[in-house]
C-alpha atoms as a PDB file:
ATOM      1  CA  UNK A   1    -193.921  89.394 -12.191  1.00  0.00           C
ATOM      2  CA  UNK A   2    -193.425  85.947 -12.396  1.00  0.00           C
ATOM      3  CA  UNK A   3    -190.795  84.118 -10.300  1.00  0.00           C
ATOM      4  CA  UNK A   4    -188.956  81.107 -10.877  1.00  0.00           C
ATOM      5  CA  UNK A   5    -186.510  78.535  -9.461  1.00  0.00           C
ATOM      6  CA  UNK A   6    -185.842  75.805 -12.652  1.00  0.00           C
ATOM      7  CA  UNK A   7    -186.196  76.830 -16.302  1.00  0.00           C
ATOM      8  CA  UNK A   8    -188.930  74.357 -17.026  1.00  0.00           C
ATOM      9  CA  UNK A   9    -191.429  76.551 -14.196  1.00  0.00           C
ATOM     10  CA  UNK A  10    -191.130  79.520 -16.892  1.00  0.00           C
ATOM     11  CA  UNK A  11    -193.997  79.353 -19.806  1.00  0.00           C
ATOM     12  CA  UNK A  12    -192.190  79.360 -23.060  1.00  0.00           C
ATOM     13  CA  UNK A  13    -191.054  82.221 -24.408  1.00  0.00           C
ATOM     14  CA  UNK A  14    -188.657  84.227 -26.615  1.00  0.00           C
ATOM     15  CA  UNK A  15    -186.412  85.793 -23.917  1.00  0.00           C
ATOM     16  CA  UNK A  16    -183.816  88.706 -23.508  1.00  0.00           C
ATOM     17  CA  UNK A  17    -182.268  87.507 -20.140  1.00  0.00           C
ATOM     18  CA  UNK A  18    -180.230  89.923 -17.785  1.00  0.00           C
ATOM     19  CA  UNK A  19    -178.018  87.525 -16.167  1.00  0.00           C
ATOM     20  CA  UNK A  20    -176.136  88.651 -12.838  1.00  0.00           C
ATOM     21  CA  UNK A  21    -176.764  88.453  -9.237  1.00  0.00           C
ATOM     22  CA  UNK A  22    -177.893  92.377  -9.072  1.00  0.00           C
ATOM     23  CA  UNK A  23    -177.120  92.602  -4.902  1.00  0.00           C
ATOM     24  CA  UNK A  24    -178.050  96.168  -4.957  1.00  0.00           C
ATOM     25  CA  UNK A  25    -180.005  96.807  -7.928  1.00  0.00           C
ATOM     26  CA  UNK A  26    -177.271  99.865  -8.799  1.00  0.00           C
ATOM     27  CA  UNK A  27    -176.891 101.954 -11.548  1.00  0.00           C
ATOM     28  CA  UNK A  28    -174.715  99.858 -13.172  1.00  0.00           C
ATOM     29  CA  UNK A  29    -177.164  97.006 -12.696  1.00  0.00           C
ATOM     30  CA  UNK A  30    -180.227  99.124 -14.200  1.00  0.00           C
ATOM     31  CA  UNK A  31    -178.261  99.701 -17.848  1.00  0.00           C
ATOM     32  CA  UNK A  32    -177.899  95.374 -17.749  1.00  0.00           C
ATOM     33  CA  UNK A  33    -181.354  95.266 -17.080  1.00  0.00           C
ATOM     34  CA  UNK A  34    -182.492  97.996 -19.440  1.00  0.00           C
ATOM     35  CA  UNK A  35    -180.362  96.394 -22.039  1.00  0.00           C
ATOM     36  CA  UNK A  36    -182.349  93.508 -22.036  1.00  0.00           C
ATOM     37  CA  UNK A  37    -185.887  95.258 -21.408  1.00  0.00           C
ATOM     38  CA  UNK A  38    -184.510  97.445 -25.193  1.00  0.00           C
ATOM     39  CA  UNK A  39    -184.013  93.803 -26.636  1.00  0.00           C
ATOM     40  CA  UNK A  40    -187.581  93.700 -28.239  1.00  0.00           C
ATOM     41  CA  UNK A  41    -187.855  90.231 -26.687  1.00  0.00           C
ATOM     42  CA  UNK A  42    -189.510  89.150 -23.226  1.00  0.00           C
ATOM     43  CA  UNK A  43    -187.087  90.867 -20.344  1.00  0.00           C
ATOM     44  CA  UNK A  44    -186.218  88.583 -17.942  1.00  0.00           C
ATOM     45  CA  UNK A  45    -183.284  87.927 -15.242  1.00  0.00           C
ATOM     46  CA  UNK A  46    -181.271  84.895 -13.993  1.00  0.00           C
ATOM     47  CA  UNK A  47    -179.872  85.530 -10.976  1.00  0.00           C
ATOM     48  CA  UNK A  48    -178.285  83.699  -7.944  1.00  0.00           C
ATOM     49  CA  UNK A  49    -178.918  83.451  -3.996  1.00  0.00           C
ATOM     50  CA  UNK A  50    -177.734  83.035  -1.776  1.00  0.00           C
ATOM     51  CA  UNK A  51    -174.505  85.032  -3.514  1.00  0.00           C
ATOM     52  CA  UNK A  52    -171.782  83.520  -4.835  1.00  0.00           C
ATOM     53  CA  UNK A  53    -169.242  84.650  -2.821  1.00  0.00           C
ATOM     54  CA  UNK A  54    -170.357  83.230   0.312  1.00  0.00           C
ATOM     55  CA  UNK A  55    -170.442  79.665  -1.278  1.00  0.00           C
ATOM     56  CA  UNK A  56    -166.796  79.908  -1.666  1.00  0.00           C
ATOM     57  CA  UNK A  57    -166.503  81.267   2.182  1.00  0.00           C
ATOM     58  CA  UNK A  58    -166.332  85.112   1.796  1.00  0.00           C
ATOM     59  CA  UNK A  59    -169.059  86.890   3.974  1.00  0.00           C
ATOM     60  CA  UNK A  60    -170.907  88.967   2.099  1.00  0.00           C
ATOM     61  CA  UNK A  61    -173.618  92.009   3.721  1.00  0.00           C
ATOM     62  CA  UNK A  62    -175.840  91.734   1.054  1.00  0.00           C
ATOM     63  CA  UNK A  63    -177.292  95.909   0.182  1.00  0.00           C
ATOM     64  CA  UNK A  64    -180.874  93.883  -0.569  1.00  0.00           C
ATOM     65  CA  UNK A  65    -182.524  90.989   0.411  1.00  0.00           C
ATOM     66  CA  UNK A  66    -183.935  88.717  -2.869  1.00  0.00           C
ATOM     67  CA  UNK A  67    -187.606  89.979  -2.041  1.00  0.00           C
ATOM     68  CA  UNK A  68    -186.072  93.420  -2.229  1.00  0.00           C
ATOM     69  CA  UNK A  69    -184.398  92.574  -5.478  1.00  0.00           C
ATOM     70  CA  UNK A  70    -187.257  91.091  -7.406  1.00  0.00           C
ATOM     71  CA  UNK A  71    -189.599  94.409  -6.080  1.00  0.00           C
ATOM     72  CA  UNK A  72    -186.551  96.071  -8.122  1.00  0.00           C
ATOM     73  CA  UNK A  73    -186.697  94.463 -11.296  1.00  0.00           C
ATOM     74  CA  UNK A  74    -190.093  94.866 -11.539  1.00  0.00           C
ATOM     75  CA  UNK A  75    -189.913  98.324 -11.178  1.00  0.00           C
ATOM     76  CA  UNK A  76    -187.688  98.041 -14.172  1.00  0.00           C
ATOM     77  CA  UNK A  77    -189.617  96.383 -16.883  1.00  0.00           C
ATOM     78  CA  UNK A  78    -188.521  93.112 -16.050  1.00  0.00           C
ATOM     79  CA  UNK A  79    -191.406  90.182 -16.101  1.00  0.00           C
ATOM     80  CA  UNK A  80    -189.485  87.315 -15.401  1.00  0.00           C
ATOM     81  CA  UNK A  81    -187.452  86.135 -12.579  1.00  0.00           C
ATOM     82  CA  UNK A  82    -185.324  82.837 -12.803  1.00  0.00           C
ATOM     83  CA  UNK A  83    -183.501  82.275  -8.950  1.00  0.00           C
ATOM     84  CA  UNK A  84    -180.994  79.641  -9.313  1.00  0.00           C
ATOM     85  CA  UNK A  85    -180.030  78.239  -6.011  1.00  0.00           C
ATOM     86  CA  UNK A  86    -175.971  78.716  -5.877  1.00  0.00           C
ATOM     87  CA  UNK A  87    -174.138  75.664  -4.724  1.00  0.00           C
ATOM     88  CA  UNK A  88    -170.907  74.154  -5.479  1.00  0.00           C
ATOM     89  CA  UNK A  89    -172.943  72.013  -7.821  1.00  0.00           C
ATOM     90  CA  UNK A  90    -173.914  75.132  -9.818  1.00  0.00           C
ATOM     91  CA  UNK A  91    -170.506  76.378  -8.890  1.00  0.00           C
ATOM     92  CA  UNK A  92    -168.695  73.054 -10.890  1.00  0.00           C
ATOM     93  CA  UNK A  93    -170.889  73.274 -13.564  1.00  0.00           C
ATOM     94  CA  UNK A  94    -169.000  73.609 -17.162  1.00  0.00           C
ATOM     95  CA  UNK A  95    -169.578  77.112 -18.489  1.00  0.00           C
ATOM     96  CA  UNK A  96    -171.274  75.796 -21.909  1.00  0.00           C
ATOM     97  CA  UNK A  97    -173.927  73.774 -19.418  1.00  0.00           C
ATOM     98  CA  UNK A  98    -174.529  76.519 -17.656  1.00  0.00           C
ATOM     99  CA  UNK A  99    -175.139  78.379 -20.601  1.00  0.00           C
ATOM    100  CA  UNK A 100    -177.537  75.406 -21.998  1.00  0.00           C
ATOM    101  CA  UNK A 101    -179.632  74.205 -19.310  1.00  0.00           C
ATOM    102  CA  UNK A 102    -180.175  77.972 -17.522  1.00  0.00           C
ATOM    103  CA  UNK A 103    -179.953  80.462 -20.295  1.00  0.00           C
ATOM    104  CA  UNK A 104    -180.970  78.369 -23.546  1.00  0.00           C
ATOM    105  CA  UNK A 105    -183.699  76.800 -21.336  1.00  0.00           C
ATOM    106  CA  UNK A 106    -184.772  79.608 -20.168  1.00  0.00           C
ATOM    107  CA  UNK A 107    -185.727  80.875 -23.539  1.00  0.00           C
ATOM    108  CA  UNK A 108    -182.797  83.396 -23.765  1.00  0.00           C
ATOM    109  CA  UNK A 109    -182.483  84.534 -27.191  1.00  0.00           C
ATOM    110  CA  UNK A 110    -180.910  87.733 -26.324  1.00  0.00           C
ATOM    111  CA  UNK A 111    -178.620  87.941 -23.392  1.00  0.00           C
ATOM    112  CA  UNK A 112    -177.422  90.837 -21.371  1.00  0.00           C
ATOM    113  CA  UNK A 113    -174.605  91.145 -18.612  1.00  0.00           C
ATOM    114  CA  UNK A 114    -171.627  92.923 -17.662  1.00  0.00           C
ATOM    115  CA  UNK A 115    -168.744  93.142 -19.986  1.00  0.00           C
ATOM    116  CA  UNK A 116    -166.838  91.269 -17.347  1.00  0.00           C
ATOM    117  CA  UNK A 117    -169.416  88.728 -16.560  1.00  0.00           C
ATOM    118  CA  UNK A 118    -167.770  84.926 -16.122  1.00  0.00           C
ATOM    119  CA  UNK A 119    -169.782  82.207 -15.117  1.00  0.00           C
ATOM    120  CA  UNK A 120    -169.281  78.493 -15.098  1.00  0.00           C
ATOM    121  CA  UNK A 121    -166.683  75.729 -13.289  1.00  0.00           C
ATOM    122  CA  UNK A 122    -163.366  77.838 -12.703  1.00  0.00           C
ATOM    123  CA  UNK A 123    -165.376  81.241 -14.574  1.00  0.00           C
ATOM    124  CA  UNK A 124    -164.053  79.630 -17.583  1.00  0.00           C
ATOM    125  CA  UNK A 125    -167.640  81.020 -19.355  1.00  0.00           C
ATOM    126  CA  UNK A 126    -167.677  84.713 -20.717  1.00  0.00           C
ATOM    127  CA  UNK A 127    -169.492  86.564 -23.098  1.00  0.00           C
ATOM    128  CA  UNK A 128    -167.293  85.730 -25.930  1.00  0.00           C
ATOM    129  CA  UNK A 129    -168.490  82.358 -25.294  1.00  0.00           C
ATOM    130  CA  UNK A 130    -172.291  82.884 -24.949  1.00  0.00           C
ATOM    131  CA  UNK A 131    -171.697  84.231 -28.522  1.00  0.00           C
ATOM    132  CA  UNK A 132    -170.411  81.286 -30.275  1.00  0.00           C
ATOM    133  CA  UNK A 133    -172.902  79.202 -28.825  1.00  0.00           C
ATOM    134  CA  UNK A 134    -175.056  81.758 -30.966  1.00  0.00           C
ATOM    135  CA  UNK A 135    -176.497  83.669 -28.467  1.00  0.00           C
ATOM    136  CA  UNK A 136    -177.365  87.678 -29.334  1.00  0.00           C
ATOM    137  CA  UNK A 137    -174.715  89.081 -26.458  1.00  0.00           C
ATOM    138  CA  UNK A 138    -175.588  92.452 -25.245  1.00  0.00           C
ATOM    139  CA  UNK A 139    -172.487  94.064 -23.754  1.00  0.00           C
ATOM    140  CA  UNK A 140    -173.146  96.129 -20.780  1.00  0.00           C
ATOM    141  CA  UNK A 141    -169.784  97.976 -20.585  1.00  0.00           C
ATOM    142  CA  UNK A 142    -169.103  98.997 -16.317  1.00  0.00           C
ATOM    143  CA  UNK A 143    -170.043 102.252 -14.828  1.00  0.00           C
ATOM    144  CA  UNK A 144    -167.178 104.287 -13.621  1.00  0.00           C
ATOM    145  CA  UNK A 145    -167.064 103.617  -9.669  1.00  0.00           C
ATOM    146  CA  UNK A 146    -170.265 102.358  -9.155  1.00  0.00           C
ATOM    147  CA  UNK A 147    -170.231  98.857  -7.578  1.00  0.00           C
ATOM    148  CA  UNK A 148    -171.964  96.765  -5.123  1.00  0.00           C
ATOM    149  CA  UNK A 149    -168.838  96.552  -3.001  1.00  0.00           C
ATOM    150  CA  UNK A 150    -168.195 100.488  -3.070  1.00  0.00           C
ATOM    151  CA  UNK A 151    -171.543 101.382  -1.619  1.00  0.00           C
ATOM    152  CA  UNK A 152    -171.134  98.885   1.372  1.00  0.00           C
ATOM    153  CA  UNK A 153    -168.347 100.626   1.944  1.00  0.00           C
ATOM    154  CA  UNK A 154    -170.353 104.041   2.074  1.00  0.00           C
ATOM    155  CA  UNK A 155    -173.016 102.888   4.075  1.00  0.00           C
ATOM    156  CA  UNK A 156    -170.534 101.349   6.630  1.00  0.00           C
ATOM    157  CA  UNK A 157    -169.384 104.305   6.740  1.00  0.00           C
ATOM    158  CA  UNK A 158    -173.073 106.503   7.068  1.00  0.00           C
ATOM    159  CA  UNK A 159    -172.301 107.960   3.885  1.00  0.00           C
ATOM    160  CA  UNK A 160    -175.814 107.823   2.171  1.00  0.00           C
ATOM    161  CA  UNK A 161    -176.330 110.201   0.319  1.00  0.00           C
ATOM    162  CA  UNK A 162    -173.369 109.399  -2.086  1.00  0.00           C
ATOM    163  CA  UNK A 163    -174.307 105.842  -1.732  1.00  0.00           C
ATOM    164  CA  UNK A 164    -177.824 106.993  -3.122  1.00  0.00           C
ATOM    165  CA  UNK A 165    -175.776 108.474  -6.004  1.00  0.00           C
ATOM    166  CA  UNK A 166    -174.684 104.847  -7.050  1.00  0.00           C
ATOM    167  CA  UNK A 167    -177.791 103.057  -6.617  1.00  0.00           C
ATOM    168  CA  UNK A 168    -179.876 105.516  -8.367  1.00  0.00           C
ATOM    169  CA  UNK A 169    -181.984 105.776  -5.449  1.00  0.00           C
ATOM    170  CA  UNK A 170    -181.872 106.207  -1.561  1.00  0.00           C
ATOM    171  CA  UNK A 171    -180.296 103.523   0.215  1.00  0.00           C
ATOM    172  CA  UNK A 172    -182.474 101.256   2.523  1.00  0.00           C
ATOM    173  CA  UNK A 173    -182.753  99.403   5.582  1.00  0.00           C
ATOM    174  CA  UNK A 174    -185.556  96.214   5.976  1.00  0.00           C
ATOM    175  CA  UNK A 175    -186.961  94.177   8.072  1.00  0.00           C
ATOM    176  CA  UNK A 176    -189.756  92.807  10.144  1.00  0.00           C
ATOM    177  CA  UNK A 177    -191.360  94.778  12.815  1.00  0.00           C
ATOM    178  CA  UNK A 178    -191.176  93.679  16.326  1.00  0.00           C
ATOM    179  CA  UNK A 179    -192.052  94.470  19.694  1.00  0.00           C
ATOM    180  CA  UNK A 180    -189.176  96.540  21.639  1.00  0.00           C
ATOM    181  CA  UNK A 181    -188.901  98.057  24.695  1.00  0.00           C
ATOM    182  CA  UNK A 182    -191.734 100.959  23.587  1.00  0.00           C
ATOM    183  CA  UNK A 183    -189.675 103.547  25.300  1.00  0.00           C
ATOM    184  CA  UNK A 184    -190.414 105.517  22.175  1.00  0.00           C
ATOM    185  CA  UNK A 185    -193.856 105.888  22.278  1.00  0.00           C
ATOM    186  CA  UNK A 186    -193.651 106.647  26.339  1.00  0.00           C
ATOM    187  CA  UNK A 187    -191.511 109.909  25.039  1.00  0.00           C
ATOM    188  CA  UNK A 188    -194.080 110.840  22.819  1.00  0.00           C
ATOM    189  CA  UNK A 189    -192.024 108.844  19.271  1.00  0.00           C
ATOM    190  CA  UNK A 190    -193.630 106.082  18.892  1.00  0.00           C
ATOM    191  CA  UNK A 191    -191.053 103.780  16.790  1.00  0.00           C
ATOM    192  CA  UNK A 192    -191.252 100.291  14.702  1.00  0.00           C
ATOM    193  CA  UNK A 193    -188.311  98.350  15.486  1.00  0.00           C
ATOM    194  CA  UNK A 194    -186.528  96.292  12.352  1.00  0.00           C
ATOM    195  CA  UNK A 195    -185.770  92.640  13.033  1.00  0.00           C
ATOM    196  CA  UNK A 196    -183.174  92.889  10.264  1.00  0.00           C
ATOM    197  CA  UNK A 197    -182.480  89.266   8.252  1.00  0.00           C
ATOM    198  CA  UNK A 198    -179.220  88.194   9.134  1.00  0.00           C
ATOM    199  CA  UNK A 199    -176.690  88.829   6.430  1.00  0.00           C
ATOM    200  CA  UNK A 200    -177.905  92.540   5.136  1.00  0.00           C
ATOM    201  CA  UNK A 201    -175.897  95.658   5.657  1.00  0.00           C
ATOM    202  CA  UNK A 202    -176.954  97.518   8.366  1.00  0.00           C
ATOM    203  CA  UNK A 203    -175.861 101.445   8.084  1.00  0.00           C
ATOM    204  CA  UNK A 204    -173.313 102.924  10.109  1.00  0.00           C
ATOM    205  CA  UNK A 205    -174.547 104.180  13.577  1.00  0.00           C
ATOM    206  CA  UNK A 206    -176.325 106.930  14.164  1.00  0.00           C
ATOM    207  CA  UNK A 207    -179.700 109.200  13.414  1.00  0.00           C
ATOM    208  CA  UNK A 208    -181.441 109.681  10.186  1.00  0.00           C
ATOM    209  CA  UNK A 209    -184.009 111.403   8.026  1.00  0.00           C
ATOM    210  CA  UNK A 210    -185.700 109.204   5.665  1.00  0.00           C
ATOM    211  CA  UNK A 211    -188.727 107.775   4.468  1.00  0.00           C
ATOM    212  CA  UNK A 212    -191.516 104.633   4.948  1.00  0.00           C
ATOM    213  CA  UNK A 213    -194.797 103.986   3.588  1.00  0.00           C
ATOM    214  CA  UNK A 214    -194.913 107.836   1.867  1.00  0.00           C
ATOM    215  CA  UNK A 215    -194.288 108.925   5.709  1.00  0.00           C
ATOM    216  CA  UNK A 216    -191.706 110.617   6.281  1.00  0.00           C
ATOM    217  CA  UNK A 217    -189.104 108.652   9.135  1.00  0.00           C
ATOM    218  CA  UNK A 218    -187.007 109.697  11.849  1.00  0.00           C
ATOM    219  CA  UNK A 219    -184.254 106.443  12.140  1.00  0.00           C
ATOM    220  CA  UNK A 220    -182.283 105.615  15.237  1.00  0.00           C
ATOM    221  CA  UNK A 221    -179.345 102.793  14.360  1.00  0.00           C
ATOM    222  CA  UNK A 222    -177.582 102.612  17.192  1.00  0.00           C
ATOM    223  CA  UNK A 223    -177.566 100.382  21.133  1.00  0.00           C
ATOM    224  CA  UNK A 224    -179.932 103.311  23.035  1.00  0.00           C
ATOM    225  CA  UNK A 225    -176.811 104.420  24.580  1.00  0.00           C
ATOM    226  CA  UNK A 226    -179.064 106.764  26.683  1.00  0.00           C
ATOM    227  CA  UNK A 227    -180.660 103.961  28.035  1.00  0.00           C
ATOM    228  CA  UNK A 228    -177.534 101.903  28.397  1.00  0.00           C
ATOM    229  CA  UNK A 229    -178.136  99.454  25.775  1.00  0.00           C
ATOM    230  CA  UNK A 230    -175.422  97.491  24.204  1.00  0.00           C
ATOM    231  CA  UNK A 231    -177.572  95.658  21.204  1.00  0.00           C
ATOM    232  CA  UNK A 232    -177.792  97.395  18.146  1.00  0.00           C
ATOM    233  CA  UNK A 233    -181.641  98.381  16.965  1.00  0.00           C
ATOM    234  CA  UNK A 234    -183.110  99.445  14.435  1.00  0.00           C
ATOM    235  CA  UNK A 235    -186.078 101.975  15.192  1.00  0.00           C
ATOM    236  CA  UNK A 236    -188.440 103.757  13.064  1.00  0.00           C
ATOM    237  CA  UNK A 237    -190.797 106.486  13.689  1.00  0.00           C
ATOM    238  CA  UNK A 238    -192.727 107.051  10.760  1.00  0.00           C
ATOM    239  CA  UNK A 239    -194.483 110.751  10.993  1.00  0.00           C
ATOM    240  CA  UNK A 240    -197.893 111.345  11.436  1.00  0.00           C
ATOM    241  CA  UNK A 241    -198.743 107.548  10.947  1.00  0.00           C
ATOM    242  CA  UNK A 242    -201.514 105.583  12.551  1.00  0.00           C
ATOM    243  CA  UNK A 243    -201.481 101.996  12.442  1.00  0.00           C
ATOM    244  CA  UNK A 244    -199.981  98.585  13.356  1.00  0.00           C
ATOM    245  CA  UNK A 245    -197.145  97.674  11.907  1.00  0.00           C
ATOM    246  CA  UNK A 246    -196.249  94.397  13.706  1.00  0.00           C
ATOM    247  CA  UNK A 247    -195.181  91.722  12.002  1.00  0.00           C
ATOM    248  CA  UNK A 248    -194.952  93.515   8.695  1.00  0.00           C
ATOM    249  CA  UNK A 249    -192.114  93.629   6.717  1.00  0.00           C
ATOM    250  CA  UNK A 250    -190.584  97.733   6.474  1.00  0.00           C
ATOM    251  CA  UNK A 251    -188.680  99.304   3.996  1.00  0.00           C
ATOM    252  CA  UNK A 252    -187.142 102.423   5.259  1.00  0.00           C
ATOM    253  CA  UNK A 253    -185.435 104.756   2.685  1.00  0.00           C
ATOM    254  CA  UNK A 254    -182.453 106.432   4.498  1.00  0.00           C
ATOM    255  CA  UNK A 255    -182.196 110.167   3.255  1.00  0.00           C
ATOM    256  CA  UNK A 256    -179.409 111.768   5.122  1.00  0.00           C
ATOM    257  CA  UNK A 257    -177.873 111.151   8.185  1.00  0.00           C
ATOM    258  CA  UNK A 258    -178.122 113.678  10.739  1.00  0.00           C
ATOM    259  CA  UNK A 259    -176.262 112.770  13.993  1.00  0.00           C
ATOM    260  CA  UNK A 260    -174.147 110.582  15.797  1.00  0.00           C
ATOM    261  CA  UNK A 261    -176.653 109.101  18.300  1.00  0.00           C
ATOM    262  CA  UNK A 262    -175.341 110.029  22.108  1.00  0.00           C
ATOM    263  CA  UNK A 263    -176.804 109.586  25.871  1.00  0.00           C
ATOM    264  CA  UNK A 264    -177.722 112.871  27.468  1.00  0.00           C
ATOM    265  CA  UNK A 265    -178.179 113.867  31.108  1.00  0.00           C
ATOM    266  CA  UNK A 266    -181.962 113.667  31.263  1.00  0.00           C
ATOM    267  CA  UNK A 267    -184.723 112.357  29.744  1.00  0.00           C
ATOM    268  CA  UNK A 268    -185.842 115.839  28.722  1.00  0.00           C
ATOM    269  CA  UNK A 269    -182.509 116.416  26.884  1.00  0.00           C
ATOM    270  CA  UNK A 270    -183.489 113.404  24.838  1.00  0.00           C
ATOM    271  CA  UNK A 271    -187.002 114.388  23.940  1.00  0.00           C
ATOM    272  CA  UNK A 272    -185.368 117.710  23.038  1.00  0.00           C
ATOM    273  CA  UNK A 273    -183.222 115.934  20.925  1.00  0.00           C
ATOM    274  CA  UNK A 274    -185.669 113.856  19.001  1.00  0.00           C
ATOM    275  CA  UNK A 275    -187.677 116.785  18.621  1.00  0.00           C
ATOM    276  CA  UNK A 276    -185.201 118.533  16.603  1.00  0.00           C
ATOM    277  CA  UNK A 277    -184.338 114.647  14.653  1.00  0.00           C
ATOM    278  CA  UNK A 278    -187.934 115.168  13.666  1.00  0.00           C
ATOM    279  CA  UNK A 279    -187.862 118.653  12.753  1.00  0.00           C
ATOM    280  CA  UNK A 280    -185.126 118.118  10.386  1.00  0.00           C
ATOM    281  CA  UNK A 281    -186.997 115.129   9.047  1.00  0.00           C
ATOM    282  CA  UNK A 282    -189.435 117.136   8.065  1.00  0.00           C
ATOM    283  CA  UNK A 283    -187.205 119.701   6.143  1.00  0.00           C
ATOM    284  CA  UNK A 284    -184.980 116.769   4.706  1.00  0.00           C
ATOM    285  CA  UNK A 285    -184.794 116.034   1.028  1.00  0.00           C
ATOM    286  CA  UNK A 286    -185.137 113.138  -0.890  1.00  0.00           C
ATOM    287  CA  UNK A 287    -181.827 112.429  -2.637  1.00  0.00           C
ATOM    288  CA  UNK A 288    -182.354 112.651  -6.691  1.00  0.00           C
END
């Protein structure tokens, strides 16, 4: 995979360019990309970060970080990444330069987006555009439901397994693994605890069955009410794993969500209760 930030760092090449910014990597996402890995021609992506919503002020909890993304893309054929730093100088930029110094200089021959893709000063660009400047325009026609902004909602809500419907594959959590408090290894669960970039979604609260480094994972999001805590954490107990995990970067699949985390009157409650988390781990699927 090679990864880019101007045109002129790609080699030259005949390219079939997905062009979006992908936050997600969805379903509807994968038929862009798999138009353009179909094309014949080299597959590549242009995409933007940070998104462009947030350049125009609108916060947006981004469902992958651009590391995240890129892992994605490979996974899908794709061998070329172009990033293009969005700014309101990208954001002014006429439609037809846009389309000239990214796309054309990217070596897009072929390019693939959603049917309702706009780009450009004012989205004045669109597809119908891209074609009479004599580009081959793949049109990626939208999947029923399935959007970036639905499946925040889901996972705001817990909701992951129909999120993982969407995305084609279980939802995740990431981050860096820090020291905590280690009150999970004194009950026996030793967990990694997610230092989680600011600006991803976080899941809803609560206790889940998932999956890290082919282990499976018990996953508390939640403040340790039990403990009195008032910060949310992220903490992951990856079954039957030995190792060190500190100051690795950890991405957790999130398979179902089991429970609403709680305090309970004793510490042996608890351990009872994380015993049974990990039980159901165990028995949990992996959503299709």
């Amino acid at each position: 995979m090679n990864v880019a930030h101007r045109p002129e760092e790609l080699e030259p090449a005949r390219r079939a360019v997905a062009v979006g910014t992908f936050d997600g990597v969805h379903r509807g996402h994968a038929r862009v990309l798999e138009a353009a890995t179909a094309s014949g021609l080299r597959p590549a992506v242009v995409t933007f970060d940070p998104h462009p919503r947030t350049v125009f002020g609108e916060p947006v909890e981004l469902l992958t970080s651009l590391e995240r993304r890129i892992e994605l893309f490979a996974e899908l054929g794709i061998e070329d990444v172009l990033v293009c730093r969005f700014d309101p100088g990208l954001a002014e930029l006429p439609a037809e330069e846009f389309a000239e110094s990214i796309l054309r200089a990217a070596g897009a021959e072929v390019v693939a987006a959603g049917d309702g893709f706009r780009f450009g000063s004012g989205r004045s660009g669109d597809l119908a555009l891209l074609e009479r400047m004599g580009f081959d325009v793949r049109r990626v026609p939208i999947v029923d439901n399935v959007s970036s902004s639905h499946i925040r909602r889901l996972l705001a809500a817990g909701e992951v397994g129909q999120a993982a419907q969407l995305l084609g594959r279980p939802a995740e959590v990431e981050g860096t693994v820090v020291h905590g408090a280690h009150r999970g290894a004194g009950l026996g669960f030793p967990t990694a605890n997610l230092d989680v970039a600011p600006g991803l979604l976080v899941p809803a609260l609560g206790i889940y069955a998932g999956a890290a480094l082919d282990r499976r994972t018990a996953v508390s999001i939640g403040t340790n009410p039990h403990f009195g805590g008032t910060d949310r954490r992220v903490e992951a107990y990856l079954l039957d794993y030995e190792g060190d995990l500190y100051g690795g970067r950890l991405v957790v699949e999130l398979w179902e969500r089991l429970r609403d985390e709680a305090a309970f009157e004793s510490e042996a409650e608890l351990v009872e209760a994380i015993a049974g988390d990990v039980r159901r781990t165990r028995e949990a699927r992996r959503p299709a």
